[in-house]
C-alpha atoms as a PDB file:
ATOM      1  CA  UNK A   1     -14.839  18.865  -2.756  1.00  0.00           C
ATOM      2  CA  UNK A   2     -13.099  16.552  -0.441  1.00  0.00           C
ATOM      3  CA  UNK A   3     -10.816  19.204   0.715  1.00  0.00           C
ATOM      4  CA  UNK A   4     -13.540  21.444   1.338  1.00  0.00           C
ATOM      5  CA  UNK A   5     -15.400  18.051   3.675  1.00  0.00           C
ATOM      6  CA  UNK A   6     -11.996  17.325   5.137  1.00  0.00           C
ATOM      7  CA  UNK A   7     -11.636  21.388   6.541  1.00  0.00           C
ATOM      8  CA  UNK A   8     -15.288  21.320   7.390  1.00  0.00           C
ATOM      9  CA  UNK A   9     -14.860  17.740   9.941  1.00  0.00           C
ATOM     10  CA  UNK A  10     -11.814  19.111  11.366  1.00  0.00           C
ATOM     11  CA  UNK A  11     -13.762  22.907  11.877  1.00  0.00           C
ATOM     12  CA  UNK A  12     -16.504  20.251  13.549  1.00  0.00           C
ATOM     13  CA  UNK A  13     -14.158  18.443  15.433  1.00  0.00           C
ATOM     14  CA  UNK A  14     -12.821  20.868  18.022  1.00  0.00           C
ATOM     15  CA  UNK A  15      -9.450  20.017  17.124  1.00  0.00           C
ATOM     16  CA  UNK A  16      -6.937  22.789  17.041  1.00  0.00           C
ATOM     17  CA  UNK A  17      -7.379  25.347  14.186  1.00  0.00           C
ATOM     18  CA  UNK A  18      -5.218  25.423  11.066  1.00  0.00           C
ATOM     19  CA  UNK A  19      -4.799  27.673   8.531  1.00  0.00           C
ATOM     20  CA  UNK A  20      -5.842  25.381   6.156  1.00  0.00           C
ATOM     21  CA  UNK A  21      -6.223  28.552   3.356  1.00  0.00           C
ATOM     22  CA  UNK A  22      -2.106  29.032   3.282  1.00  0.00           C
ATOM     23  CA  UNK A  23      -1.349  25.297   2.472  1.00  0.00           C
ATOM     24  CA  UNK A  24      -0.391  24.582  -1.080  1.00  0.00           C
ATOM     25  CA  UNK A  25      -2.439  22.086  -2.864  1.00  0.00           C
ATOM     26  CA  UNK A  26      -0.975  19.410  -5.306  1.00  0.00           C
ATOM     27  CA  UNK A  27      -2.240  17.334  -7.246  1.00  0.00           C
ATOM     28  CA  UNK A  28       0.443  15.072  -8.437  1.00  0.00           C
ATOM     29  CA  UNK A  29       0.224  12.858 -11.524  1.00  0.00           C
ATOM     30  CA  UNK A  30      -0.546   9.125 -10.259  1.00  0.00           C
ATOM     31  CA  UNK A  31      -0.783   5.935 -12.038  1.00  0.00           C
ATOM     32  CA  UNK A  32      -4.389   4.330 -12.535  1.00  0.00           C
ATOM     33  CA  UNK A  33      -5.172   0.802 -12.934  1.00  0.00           C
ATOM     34  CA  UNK A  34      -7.242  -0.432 -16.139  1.00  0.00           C
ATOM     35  CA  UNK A  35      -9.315  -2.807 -13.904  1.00  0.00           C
ATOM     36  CA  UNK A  36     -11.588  -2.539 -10.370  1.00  0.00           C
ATOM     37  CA  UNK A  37      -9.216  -4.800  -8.599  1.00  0.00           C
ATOM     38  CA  UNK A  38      -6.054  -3.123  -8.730  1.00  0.00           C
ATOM     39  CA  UNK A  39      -6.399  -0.173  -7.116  1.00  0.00           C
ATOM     40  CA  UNK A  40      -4.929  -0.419  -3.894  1.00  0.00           C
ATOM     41  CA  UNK A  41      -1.930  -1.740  -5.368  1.00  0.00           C
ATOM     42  CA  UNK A  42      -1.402   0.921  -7.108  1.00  0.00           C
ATOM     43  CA  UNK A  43      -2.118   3.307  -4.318  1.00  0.00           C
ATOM     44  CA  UNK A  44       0.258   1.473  -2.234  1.00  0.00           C
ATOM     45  CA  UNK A  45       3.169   2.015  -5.295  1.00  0.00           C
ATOM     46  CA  UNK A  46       2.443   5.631  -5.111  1.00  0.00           C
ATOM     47  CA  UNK A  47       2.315   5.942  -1.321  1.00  0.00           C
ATOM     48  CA  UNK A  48       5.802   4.214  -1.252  1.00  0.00           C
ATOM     49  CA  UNK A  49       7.444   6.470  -3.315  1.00  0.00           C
ATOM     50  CA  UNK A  50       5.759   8.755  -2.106  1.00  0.00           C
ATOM     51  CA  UNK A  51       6.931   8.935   1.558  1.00  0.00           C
ATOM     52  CA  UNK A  52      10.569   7.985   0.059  1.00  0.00           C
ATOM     53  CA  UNK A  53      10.430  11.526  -1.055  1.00  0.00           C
ATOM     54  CA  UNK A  54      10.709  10.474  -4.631  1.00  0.00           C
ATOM     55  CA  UNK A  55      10.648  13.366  -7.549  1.00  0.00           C
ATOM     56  CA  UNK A  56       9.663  10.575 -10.377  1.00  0.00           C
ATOM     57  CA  UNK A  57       6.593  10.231 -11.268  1.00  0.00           C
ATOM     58  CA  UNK A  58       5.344   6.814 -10.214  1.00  0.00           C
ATOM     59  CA  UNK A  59       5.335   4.192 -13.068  1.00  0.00           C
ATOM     60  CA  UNK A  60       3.542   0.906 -12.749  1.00  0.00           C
ATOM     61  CA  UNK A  61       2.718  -1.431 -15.388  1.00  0.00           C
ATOM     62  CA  UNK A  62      -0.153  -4.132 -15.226  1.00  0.00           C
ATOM     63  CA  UNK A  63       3.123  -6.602 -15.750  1.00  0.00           C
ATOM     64  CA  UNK A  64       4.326  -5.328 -12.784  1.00  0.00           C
ATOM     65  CA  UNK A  65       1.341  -6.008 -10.406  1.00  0.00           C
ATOM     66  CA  UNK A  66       1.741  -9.395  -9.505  1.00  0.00           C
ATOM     67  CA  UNK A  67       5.460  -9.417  -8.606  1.00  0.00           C
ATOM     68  CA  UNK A  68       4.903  -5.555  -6.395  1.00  0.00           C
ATOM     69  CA  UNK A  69       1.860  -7.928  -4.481  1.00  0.00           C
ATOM     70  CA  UNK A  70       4.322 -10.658  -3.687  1.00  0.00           C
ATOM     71  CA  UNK A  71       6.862  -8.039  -2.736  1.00  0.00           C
ATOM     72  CA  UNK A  72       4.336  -6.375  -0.572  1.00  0.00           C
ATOM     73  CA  UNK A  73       3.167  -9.685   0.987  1.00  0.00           C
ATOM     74  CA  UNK A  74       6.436 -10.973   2.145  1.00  0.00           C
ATOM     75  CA  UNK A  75       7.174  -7.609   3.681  1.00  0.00           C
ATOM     76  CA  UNK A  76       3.785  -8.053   5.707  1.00  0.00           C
ATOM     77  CA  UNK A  77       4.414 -11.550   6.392  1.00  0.00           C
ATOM     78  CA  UNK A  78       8.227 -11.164   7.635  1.00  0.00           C
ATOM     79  CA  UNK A  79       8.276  -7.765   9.005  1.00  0.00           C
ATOM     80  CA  UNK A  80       9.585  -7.608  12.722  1.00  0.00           C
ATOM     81  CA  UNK A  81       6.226  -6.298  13.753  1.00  0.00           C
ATOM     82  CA  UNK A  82       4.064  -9.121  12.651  1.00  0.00           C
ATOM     83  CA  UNK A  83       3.765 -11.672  15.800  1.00  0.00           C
ATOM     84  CA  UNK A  84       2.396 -14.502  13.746  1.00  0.00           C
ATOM     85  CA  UNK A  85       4.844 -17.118  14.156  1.00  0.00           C
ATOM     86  CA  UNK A  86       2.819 -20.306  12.821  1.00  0.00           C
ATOM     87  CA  UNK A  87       1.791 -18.250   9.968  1.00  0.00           C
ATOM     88  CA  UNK A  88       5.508 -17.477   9.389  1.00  0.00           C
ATOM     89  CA  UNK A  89       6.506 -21.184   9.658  1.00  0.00           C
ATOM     90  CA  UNK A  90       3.822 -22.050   7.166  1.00  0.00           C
ATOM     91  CA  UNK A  91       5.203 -20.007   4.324  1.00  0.00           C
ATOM     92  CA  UNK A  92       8.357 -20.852   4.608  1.00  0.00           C
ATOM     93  CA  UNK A  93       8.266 -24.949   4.817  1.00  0.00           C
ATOM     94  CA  UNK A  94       5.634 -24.367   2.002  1.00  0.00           C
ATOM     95  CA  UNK A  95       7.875 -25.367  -0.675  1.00  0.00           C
ATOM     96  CA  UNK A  96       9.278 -28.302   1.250  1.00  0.00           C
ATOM     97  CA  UNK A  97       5.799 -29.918   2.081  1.00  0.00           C
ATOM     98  CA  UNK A  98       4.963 -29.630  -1.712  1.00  0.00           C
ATOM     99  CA  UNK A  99       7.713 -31.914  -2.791  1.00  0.00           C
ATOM    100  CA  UNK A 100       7.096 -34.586  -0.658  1.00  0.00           C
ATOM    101  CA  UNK A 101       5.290 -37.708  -1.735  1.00  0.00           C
ATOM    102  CA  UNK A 102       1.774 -37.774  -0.987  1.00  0.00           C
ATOM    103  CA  UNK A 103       0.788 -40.598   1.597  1.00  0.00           C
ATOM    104  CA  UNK A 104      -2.336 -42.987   0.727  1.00  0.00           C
END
């Protein structure tokens, strides 16, 4: 169905026709999470190994959740493209300003 709604909005569009008939469709085996909250992660996972050009099916366990979001947050946070200096400060004196003495 959404294949059909995808060809029909790009028919609409006026965008340059395709023969969308001679492309192969696959539908490749994915992980799925066993909650509503994890979903994106694991979309993420797949889209990673995904555009590595990876042949292995893409494994992730609910153990490994919580270390692939603090993976995929330091990449965000420290990536060349993100601008956010202050922010990048913050994260990284983190640990410092949590073992100082508190002042009263």
């Amino acid at each position: 169905m959404m294949i059909k709604n995808f060809v029909d909005v790009w028919n609409e569009s006026g965008a340059k026709e395709q023969p969308f008939s001679n492309f192969h469709i696959v539908y490749p085996k994915v992980p799925t999470q066993g909650n509503s909250d994890d979903c994106g992660i694991y979309v993420m996972k797949f889209m990673e190994l995904w555009s590595q050009g990876s042949q292995q099916p893409c494994v992730l366990l609910r153990s490994d959740v919580q270390n692939f979001r603090v993976k995929l947050a330091n990449r965000l946070m420290f990536s060349q493209d993100n601008i956010e200096d202050q922010a990048k400060k913050l994260v990284m004196t983190f640990s410092e300003a949590q073992q100082r003495p508190i002042e009263v």
